[in-house]
Structures are given as C-alpha cells and as structure tokens.
C-alpha atoms as a PDB file:
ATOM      1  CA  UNK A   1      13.160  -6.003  12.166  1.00  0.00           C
ATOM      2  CA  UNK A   2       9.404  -4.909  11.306  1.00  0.00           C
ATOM      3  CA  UNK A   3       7.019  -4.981  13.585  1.00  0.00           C
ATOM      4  CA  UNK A   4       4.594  -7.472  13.324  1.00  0.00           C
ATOM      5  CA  UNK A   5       0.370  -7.062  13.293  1.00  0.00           C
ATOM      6  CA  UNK A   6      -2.195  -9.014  14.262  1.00  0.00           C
ATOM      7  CA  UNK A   7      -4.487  -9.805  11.539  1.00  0.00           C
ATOM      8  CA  UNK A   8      -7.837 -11.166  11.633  1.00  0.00           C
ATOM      9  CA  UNK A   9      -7.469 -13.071   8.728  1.00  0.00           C
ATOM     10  CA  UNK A  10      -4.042 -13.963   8.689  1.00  0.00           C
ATOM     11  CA  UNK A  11      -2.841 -13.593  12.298  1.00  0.00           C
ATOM     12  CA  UNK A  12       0.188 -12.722  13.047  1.00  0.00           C
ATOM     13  CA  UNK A  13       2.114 -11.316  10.357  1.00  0.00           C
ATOM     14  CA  UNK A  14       4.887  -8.010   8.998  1.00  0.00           C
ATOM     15  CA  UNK A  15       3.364  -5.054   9.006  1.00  0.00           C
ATOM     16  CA  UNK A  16       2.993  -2.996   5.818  1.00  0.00           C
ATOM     17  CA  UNK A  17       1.142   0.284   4.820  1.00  0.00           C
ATOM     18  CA  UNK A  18      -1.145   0.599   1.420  1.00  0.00           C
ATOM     19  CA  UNK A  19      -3.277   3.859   0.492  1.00  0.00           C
ATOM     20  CA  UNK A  20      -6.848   3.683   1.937  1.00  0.00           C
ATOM     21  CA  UNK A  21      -7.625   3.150  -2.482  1.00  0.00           C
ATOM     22  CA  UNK A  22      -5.918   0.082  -2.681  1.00  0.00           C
ATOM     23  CA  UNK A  23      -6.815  -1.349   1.358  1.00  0.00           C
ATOM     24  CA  UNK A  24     -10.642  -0.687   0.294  1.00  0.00           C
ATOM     25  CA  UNK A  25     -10.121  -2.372  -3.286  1.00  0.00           C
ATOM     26  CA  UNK A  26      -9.189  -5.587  -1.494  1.00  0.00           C
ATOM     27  CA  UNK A  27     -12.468  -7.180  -0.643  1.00  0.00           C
ATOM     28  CA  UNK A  28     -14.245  -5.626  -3.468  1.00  0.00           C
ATOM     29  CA  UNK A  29     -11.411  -6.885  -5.973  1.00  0.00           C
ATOM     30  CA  UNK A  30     -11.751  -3.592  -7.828  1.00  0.00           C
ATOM     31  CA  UNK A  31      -8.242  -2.895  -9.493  1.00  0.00           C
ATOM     32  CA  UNK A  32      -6.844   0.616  -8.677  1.00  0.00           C
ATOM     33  CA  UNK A  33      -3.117   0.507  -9.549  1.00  0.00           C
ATOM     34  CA  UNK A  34      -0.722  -1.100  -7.970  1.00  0.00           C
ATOM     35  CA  UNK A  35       2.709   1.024  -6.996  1.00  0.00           C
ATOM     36  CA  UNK A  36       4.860   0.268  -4.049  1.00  0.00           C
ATOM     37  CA  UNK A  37       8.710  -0.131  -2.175  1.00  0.00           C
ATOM     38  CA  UNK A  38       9.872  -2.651  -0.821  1.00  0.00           C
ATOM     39  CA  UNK A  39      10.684  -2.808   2.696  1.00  0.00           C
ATOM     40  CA  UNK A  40      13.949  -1.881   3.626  1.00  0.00           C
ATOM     41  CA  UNK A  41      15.912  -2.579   7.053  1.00  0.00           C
ATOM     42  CA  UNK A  42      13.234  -1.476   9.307  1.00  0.00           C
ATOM     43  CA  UNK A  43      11.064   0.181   7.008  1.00  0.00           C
ATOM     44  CA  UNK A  44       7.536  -1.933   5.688  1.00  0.00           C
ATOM     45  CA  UNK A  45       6.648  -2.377   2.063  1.00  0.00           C
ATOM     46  CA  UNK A  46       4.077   1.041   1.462  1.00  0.00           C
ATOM     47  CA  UNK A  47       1.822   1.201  -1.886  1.00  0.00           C
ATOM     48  CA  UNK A  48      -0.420   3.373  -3.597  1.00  0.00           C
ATOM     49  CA  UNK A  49      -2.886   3.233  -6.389  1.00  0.00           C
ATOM     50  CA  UNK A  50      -2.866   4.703  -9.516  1.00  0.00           C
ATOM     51  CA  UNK A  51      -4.529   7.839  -8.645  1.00  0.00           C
ATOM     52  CA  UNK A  52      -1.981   8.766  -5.670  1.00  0.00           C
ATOM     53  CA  UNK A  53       0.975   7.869  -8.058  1.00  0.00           C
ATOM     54  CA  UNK A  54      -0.890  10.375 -10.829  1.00  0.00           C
ATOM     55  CA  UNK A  55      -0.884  13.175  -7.608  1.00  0.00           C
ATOM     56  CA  UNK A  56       2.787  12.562  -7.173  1.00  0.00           C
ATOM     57  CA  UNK A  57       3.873  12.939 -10.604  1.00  0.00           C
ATOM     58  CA  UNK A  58       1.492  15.927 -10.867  1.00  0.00           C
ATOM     59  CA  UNK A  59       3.136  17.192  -7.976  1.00  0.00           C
ATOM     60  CA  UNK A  60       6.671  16.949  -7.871  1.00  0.00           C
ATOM     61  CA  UNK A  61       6.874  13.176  -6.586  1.00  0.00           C
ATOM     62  CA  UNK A  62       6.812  15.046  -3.141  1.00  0.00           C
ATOM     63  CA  UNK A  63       5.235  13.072  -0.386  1.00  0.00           C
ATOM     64  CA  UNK A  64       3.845  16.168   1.275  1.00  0.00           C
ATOM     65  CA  UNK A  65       1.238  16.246   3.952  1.00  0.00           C
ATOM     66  CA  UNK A  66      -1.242  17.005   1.299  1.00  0.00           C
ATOM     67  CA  UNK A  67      -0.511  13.500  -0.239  1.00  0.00           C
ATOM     68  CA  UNK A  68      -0.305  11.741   2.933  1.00  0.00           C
ATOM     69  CA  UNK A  69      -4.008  12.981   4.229  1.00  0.00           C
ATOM     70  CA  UNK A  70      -5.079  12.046   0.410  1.00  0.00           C
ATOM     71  CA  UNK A  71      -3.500   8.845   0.406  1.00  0.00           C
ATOM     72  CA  UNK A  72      -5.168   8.238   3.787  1.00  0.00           C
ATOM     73  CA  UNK A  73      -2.419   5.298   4.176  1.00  0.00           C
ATOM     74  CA  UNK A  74      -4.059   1.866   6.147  1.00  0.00           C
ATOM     75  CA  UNK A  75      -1.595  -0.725   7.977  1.00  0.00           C
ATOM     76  CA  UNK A  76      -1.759  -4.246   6.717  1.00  0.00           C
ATOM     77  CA  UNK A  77      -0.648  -7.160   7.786  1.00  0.00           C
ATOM     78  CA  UNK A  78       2.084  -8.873   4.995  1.00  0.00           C
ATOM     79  CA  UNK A  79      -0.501 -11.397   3.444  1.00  0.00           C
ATOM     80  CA  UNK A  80      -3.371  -8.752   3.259  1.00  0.00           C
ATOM     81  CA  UNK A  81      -0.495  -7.082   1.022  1.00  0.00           C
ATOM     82  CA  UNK A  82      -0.098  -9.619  -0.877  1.00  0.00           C
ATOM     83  CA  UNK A  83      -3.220 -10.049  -1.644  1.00  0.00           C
ATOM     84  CA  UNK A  84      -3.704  -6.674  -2.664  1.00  0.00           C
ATOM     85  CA  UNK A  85      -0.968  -6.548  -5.165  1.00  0.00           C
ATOM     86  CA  UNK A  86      -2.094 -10.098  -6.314  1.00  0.00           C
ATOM     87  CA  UNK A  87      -5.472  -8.643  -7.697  1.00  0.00           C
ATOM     88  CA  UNK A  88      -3.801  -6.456  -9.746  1.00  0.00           C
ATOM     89  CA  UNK A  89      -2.984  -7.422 -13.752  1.00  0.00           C
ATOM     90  CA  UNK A  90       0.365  -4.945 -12.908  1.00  0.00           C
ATOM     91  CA  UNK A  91       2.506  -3.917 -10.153  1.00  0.00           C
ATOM     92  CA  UNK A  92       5.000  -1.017 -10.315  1.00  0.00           C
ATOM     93  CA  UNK A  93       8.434  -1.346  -8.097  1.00  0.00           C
ATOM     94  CA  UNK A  94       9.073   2.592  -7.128  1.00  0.00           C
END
C-alpha cells in the first residue's frame, strides 16, 4: 500500500513524487512536460518534465545521482498530481 500525505489542499491523500520543474509549474500553470510511471505495488507514481526526460536521454536513461539532485524530486499528495499532469496539453507513460 502507499503511504499516504497530508495535503493542505487536498488532505489526506497517496503520496507521489514529481521533479521540483513540474511541482513549481503547478501554481504558476506554466507547462514543462509531462513524463511519468505509474505506481506500482508499493511504489508512487514519479514524473519529470521535459527537460529531466531530455537529461536522461542525453545520458543514458540512467537515473544517476546527478539526475536525482537535478531533478530535485518534491512529494505530492495524489490530487496535487493530478493536477499537475492535468495542465499539461500531453502526458508521456514511461
């Protein structure tokens, strides 16, 4: 089961993870790219934007520390997810 977050906005809700690009993007509604997996047994849904799925493909599709401390990745609650990938004209299933 995933472990769930307490949300200002939302309350509580499943966690998930989303690169500090796309959690910023949110409230300004800028689009950024929209990749992500889904969550899986206990895993949460992650995403990235555009710009960390360019660095991966650059880069081997290796999620090295490198891309982790670039990616700067932000825990949000399910709906805050949601709402994320909502904004977006496109979302890619990786």
């Amino acid at each position: 089961m995933i472990e769930e977050i307490l949300c200002d906005i939302h309350g509580s809700k499943e966690m998930s993870f989303a690169c500090i690009h796309i959690a910023t993007a949110i409230d300004s509604k800028n689009q950024v790219g929209f990749y992500y997996s889904e969550a899986e047994g206990d895993l949460p849904q992650i995403a990235w934007c555009g710009s960390c799925e360019q660095y991966l493909l650059d880069n081997g599709e290796e999620w090295t520390e490198t891309f982790q401390s670039l990616a700067d990745f932000k825990m949000l609650c399910s709906d805050c997810f949601d709402e994320a990938k909502n904004n977006e004209t496109e979302a890619h299933l990786r």
